[in-house]
PDB file of N, CA and C in Angstrom:
ATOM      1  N   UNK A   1      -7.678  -5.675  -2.592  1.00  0.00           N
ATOM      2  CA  UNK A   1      -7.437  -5.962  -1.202  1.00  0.00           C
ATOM      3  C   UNK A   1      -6.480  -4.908  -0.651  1.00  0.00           C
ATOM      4  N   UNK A   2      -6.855  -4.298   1.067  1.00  0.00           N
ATOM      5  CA  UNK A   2      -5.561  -3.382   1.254  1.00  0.00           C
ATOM      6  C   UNK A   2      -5.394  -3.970   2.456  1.00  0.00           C
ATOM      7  N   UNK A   3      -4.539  -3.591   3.134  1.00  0.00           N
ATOM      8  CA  UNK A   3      -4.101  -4.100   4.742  1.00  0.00           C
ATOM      9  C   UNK A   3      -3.857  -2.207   5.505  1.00  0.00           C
ATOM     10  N   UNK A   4      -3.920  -2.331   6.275  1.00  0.00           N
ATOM     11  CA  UNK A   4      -3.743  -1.548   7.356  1.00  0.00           C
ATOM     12  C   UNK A   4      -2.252  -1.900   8.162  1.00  0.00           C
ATOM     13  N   UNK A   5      -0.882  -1.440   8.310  1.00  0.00           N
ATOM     14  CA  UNK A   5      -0.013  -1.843   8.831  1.00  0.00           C
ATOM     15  C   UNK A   5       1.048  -0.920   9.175  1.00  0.00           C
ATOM     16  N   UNK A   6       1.624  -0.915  10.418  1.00  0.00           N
ATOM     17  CA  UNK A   6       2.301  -0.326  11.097  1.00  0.00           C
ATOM     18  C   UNK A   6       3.887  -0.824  10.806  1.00  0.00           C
ATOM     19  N   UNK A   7       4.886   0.294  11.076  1.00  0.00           N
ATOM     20  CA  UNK A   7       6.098  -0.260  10.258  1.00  0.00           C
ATOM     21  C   UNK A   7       6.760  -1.673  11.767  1.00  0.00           C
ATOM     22  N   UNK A   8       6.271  -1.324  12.388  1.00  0.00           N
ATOM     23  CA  UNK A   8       6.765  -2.592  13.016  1.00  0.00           C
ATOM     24  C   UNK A   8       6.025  -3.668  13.172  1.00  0.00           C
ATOM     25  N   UNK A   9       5.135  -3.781  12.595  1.00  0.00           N
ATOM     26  CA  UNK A   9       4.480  -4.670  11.736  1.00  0.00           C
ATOM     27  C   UNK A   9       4.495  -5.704  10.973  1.00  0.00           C
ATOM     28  N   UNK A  10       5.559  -5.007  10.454  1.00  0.00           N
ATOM     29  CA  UNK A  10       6.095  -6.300   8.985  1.00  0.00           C
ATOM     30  C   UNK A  10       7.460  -6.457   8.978  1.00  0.00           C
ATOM     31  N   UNK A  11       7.602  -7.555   9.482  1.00  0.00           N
ATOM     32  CA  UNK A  11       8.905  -8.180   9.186  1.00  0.00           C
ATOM     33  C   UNK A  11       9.661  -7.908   8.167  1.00  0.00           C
ATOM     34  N   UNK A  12       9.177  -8.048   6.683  1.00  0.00           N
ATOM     35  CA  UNK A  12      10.034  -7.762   5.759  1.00  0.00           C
ATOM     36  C   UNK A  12       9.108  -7.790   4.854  1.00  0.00           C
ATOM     37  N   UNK A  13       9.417  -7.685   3.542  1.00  0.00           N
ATOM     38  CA  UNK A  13       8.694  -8.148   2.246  1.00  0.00           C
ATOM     39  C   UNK A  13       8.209  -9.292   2.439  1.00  0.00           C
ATOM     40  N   UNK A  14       8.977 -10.190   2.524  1.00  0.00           N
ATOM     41  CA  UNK A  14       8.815 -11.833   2.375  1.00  0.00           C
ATOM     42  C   UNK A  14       7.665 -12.148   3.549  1.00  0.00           C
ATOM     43  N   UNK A  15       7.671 -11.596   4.304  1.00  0.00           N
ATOM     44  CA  UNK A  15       6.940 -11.589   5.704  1.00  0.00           C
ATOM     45  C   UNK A  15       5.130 -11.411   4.897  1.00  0.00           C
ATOM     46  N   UNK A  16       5.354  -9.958   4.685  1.00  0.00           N
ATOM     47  CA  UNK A  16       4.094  -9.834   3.640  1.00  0.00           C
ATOM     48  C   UNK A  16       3.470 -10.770   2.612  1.00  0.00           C
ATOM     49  N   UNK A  17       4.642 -11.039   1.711  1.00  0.00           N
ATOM     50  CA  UNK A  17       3.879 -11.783   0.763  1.00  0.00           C
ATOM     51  C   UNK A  17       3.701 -13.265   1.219  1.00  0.00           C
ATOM     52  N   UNK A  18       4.077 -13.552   2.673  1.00  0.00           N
ATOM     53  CA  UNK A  18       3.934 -15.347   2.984  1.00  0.00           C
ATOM     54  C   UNK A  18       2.314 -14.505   3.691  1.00  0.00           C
ATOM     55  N   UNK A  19       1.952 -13.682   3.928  1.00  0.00           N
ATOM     56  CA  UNK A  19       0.832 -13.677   5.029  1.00  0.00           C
ATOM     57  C   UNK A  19      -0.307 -13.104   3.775  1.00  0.00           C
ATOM     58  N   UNK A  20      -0.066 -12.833   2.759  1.00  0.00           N
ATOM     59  CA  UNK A  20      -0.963 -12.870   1.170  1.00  0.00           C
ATOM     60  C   UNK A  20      -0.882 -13.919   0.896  1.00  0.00           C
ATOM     61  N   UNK A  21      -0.096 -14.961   0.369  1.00  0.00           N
ATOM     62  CA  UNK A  21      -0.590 -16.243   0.127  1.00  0.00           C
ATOM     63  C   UNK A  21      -1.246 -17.016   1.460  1.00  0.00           C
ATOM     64  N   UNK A  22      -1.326 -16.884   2.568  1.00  0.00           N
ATOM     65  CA  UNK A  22      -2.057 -17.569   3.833  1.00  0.00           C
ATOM     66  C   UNK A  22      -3.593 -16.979   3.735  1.00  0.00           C
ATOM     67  N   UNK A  23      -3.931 -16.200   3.083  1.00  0.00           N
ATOM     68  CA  UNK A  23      -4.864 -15.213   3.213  1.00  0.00           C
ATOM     69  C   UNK A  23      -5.874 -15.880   1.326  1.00  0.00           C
ATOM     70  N   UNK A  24      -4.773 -16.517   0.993  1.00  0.00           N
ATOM     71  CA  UNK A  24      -4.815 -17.046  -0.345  1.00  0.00           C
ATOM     72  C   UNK A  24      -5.416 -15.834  -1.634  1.00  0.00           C
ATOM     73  N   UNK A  25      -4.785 -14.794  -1.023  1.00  0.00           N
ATOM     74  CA  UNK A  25      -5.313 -13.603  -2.001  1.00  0.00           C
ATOM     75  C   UNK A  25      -3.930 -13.811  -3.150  1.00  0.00           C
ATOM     76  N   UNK A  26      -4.414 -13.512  -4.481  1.00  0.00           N
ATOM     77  CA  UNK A  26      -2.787 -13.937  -5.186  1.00  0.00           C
ATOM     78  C   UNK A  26      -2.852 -12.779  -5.754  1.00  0.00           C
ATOM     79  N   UNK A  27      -1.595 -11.328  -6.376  1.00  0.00           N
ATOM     80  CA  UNK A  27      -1.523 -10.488  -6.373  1.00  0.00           C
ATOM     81  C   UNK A  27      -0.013 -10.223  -7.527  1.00  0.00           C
ATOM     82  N   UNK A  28       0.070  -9.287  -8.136  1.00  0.00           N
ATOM     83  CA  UNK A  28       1.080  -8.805  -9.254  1.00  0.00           C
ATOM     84  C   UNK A  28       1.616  -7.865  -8.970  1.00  0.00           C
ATOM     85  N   UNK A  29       1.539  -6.985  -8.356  1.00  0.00           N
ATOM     86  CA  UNK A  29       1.778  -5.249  -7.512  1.00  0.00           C
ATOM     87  C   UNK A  29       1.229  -5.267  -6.069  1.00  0.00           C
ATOM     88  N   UNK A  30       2.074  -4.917  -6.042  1.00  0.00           N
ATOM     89  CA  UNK A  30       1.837  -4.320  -4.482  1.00  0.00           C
ATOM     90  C   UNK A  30       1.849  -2.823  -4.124  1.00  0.00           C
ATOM     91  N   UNK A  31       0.906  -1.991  -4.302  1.00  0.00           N
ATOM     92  CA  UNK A  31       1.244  -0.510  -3.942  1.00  0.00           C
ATOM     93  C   UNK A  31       1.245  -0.107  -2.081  1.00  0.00           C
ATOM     94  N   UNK A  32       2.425   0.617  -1.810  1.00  0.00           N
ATOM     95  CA  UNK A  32       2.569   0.851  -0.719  1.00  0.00           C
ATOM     96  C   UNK A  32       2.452   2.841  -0.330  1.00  0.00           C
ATOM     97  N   UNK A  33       2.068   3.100   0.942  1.00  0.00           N
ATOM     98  CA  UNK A  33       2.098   4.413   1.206  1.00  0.00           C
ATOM     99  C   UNK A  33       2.274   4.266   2.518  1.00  0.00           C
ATOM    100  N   UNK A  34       2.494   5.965   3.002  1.00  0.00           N
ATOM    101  CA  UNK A  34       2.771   6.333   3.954  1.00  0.00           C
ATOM    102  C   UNK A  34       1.506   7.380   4.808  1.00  0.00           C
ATOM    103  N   UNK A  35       1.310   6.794   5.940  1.00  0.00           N
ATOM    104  CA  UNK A  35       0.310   8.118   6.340  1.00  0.00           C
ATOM    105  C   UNK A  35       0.722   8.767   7.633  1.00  0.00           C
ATOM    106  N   UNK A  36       1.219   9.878   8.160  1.00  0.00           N
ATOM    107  CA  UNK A  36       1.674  10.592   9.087  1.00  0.00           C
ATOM    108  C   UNK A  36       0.809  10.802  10.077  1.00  0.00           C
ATOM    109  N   UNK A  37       0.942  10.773  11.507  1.00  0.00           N
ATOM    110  CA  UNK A  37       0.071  11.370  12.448  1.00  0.00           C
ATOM    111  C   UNK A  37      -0.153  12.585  13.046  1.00  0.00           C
ATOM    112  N   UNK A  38      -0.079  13.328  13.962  1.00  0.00           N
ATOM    113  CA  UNK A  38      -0.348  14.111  14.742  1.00  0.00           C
ATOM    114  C   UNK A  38       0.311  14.379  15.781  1.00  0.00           C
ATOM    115  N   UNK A  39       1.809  14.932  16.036  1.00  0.00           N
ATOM    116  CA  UNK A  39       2.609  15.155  17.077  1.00  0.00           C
ATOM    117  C   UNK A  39       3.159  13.891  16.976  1.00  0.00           C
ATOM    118  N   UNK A  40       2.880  12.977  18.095  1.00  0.00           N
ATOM    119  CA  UNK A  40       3.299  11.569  18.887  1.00  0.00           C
ATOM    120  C   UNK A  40       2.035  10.682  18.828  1.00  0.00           C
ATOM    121  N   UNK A  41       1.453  11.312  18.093  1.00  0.00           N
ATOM    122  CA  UNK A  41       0.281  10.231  18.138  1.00  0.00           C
ATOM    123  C   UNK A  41      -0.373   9.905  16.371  1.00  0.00           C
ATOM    124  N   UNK A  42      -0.271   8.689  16.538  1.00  0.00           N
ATOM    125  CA  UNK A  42      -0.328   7.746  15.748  1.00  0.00           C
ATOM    126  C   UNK A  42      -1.971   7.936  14.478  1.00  0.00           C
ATOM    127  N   UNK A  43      -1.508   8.218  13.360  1.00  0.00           N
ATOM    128  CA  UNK A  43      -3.246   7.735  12.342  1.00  0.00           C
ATOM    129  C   UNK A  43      -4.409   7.146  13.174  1.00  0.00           C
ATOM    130  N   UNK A  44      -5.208   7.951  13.359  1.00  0.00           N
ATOM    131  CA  UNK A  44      -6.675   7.159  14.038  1.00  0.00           C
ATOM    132  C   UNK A  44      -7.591   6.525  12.306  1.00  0.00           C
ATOM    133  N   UNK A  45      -8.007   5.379  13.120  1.00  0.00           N
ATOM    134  CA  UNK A  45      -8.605   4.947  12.324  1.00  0.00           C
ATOM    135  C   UNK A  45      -9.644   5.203  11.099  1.00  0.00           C
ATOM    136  N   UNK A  46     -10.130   6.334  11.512  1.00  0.00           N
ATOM    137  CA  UNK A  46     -10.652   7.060  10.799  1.00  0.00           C
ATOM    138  C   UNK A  46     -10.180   7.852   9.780  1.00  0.00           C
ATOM    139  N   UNK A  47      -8.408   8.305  10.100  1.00  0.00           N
ATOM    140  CA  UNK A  47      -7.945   8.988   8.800  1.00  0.00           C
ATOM    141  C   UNK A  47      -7.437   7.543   8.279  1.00  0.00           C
ATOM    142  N   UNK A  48      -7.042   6.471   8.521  1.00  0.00           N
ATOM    143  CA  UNK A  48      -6.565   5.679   7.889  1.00  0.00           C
ATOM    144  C   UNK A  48      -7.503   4.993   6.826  1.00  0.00           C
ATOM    145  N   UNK A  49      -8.923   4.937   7.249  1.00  0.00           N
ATOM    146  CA  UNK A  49      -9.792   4.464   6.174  1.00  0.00           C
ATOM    147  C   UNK A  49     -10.336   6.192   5.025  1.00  0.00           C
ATOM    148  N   UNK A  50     -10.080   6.933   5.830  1.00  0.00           N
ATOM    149  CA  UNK A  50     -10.494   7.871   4.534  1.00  0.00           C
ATOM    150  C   UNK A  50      -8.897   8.197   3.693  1.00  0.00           C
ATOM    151  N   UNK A  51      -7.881   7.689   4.053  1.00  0.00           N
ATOM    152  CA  UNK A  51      -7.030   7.650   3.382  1.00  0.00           C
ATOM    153  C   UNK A  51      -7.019   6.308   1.942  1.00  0.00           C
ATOM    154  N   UNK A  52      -7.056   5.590   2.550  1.00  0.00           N
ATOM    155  CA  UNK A  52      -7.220   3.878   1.717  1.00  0.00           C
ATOM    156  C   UNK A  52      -8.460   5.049   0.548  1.00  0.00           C
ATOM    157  N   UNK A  53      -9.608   4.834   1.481  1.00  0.00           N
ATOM    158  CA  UNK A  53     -10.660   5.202   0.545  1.00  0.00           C
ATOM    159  C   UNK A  53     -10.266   6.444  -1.145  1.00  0.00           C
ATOM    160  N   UNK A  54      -9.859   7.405  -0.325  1.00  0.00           N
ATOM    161  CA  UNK A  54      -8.914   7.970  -1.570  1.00  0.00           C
ATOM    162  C   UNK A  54      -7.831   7.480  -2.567  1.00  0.00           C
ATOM    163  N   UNK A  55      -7.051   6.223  -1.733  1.00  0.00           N
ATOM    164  CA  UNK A  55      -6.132   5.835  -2.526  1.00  0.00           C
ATOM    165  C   UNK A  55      -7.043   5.159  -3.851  1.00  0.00           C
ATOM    166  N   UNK A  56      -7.620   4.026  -3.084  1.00  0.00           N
ATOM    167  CA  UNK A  56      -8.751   3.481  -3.745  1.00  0.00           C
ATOM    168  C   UNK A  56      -9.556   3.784  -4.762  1.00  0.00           C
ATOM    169  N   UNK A  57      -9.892   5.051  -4.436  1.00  0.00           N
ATOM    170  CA  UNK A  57     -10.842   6.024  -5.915  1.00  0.00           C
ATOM    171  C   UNK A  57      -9.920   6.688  -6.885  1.00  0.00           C
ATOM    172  N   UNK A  58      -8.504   6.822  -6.472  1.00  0.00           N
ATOM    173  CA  UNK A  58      -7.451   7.572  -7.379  1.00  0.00           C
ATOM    174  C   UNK A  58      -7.509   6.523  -8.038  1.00  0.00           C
ATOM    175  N   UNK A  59      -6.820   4.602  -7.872  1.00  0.00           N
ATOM    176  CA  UNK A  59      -6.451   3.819  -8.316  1.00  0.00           C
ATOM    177  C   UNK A  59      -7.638   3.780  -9.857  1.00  0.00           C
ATOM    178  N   UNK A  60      -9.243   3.719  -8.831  1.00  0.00           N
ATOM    179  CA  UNK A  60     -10.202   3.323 -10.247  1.00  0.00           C
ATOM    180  C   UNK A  60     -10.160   4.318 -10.656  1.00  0.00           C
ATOM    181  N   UNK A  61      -9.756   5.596 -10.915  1.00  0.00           N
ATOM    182  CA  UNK A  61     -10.266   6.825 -11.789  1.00  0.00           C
ATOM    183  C   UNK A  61      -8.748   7.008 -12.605  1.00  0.00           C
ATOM    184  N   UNK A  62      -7.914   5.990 -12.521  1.00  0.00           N
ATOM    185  CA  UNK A  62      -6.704   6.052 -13.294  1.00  0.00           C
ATOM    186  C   UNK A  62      -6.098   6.911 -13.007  1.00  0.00           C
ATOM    187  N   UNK A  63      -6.105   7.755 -11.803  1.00  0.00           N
ATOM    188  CA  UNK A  63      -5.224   8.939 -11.204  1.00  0.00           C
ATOM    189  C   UNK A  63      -3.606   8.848 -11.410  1.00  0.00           C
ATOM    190  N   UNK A  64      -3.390   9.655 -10.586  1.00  0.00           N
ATOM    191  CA  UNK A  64      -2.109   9.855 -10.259  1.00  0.00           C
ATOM    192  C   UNK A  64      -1.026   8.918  -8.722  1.00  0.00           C
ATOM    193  N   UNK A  65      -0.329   7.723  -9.802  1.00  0.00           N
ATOM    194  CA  UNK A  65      -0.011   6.578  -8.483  1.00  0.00           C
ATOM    195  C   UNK A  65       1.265   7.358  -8.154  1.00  0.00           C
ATOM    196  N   UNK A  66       1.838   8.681  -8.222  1.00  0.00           N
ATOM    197  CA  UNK A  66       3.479   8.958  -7.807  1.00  0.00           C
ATOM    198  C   UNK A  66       3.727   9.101  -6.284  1.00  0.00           C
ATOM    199  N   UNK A  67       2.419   9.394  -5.789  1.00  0.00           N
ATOM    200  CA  UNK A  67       2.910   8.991  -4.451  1.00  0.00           C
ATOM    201  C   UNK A  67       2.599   7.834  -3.650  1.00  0.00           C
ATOM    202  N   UNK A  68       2.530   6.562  -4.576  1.00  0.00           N
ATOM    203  CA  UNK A  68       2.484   5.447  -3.962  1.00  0.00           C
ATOM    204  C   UNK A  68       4.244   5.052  -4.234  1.00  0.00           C
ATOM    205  N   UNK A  69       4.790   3.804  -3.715  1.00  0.00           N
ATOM    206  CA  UNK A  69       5.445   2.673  -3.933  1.00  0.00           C
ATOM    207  C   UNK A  69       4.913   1.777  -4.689  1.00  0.00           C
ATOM    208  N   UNK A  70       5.178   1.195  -5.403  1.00  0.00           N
ATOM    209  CA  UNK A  70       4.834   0.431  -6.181  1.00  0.00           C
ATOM    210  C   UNK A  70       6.033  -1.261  -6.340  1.00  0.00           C
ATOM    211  N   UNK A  71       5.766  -2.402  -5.899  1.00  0.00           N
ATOM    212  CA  UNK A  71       6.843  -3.454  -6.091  1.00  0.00           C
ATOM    213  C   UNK A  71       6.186  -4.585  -6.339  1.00  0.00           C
ATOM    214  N   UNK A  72       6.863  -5.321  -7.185  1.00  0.00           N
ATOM    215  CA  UNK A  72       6.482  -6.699  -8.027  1.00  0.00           C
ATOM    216  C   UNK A  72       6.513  -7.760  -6.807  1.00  0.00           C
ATOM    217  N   UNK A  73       6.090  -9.259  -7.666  1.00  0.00           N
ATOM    218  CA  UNK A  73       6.160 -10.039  -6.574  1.00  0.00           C
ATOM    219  C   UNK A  73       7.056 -10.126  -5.862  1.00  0.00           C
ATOM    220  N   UNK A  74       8.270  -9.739  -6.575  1.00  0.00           N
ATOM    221  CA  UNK A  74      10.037 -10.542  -5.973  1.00  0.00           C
ATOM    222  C   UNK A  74      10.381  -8.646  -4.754  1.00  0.00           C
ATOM    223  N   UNK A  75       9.214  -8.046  -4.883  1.00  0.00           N
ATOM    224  CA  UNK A  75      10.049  -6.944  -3.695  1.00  0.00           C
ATOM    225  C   UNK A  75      10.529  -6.082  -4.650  1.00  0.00           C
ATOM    226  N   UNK A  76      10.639  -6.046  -6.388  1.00  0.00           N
ATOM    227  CA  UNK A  76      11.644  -5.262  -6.529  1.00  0.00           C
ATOM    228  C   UNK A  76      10.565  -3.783  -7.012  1.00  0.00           C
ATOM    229  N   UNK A  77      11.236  -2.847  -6.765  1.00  0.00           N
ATOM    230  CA  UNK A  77      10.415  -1.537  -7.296  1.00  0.00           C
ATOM    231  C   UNK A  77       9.875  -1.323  -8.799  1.00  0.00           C
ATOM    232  N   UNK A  78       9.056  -0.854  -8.732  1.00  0.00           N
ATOM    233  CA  UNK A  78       8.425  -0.274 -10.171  1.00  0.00           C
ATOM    234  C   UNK A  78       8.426   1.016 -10.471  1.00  0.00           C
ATOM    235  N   UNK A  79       8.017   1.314 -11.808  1.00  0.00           N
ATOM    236  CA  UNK A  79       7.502   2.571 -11.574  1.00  0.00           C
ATOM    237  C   UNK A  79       7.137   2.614 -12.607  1.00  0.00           C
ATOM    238  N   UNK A  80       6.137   3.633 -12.837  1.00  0.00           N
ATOM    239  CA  UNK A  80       4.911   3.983 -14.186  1.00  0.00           C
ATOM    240  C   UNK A  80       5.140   5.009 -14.800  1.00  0.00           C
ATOM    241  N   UNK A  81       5.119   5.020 -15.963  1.00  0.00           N
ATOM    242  CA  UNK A  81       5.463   5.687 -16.604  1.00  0.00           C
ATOM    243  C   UNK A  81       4.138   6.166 -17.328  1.00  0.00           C
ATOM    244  N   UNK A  82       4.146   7.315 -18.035  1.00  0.00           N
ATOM    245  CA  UNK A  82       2.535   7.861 -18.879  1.00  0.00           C
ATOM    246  C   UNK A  82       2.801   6.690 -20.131  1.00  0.00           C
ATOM    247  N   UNK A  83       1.916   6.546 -20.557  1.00  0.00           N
ATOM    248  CA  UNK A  83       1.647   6.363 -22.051  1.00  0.00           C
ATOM    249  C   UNK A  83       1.486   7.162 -23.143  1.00  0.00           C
ATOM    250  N   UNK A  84       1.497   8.358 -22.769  1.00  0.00           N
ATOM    251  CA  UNK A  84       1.630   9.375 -23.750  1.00  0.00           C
ATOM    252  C   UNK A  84       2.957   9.819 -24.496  1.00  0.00           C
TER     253      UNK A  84
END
């Protein structure tokens, strides 16, 4: 599942994860990113889904998550380490 969201958007963490359980999606990680616009003007929808879409194909091809956020249920940060 991804959401689409603007930083004034979300109230807080807690804000998020009460509007995932309303949604009754139940979840262990939460990966978060950032996508930049164009001067003063805001991600068009179109880079925002070919963005997801990439995140998306990195996630199944076991890529590279360092430029995501990454936080557990309680909000607190993660981070991944190789297995090698």
């Amino acid at each position: 599942m991804y959401v689409d969201k603007r930083p004034d958007d979300v109230a807080g963490f807690e804000a998020l994860r009460a509007e995932s359980r309303e949604q009754g999606e139940d979840w262990d990680i939460v990966l978060a990113a950032a996508l930049s616009g164009r001067g003063d003007a805001a991600p068009g929808d179109d880079d925002i889904e070919q963005a997801f879409s990439s995140i998306i194909k990195n996630i199944h091809a076991g890529g590279d998550l360092s430029g995501l956020l990454a936080f557990d249920r309680d909000g607190d940060p993660l981070r991944f380490v190789s297995a090698s």
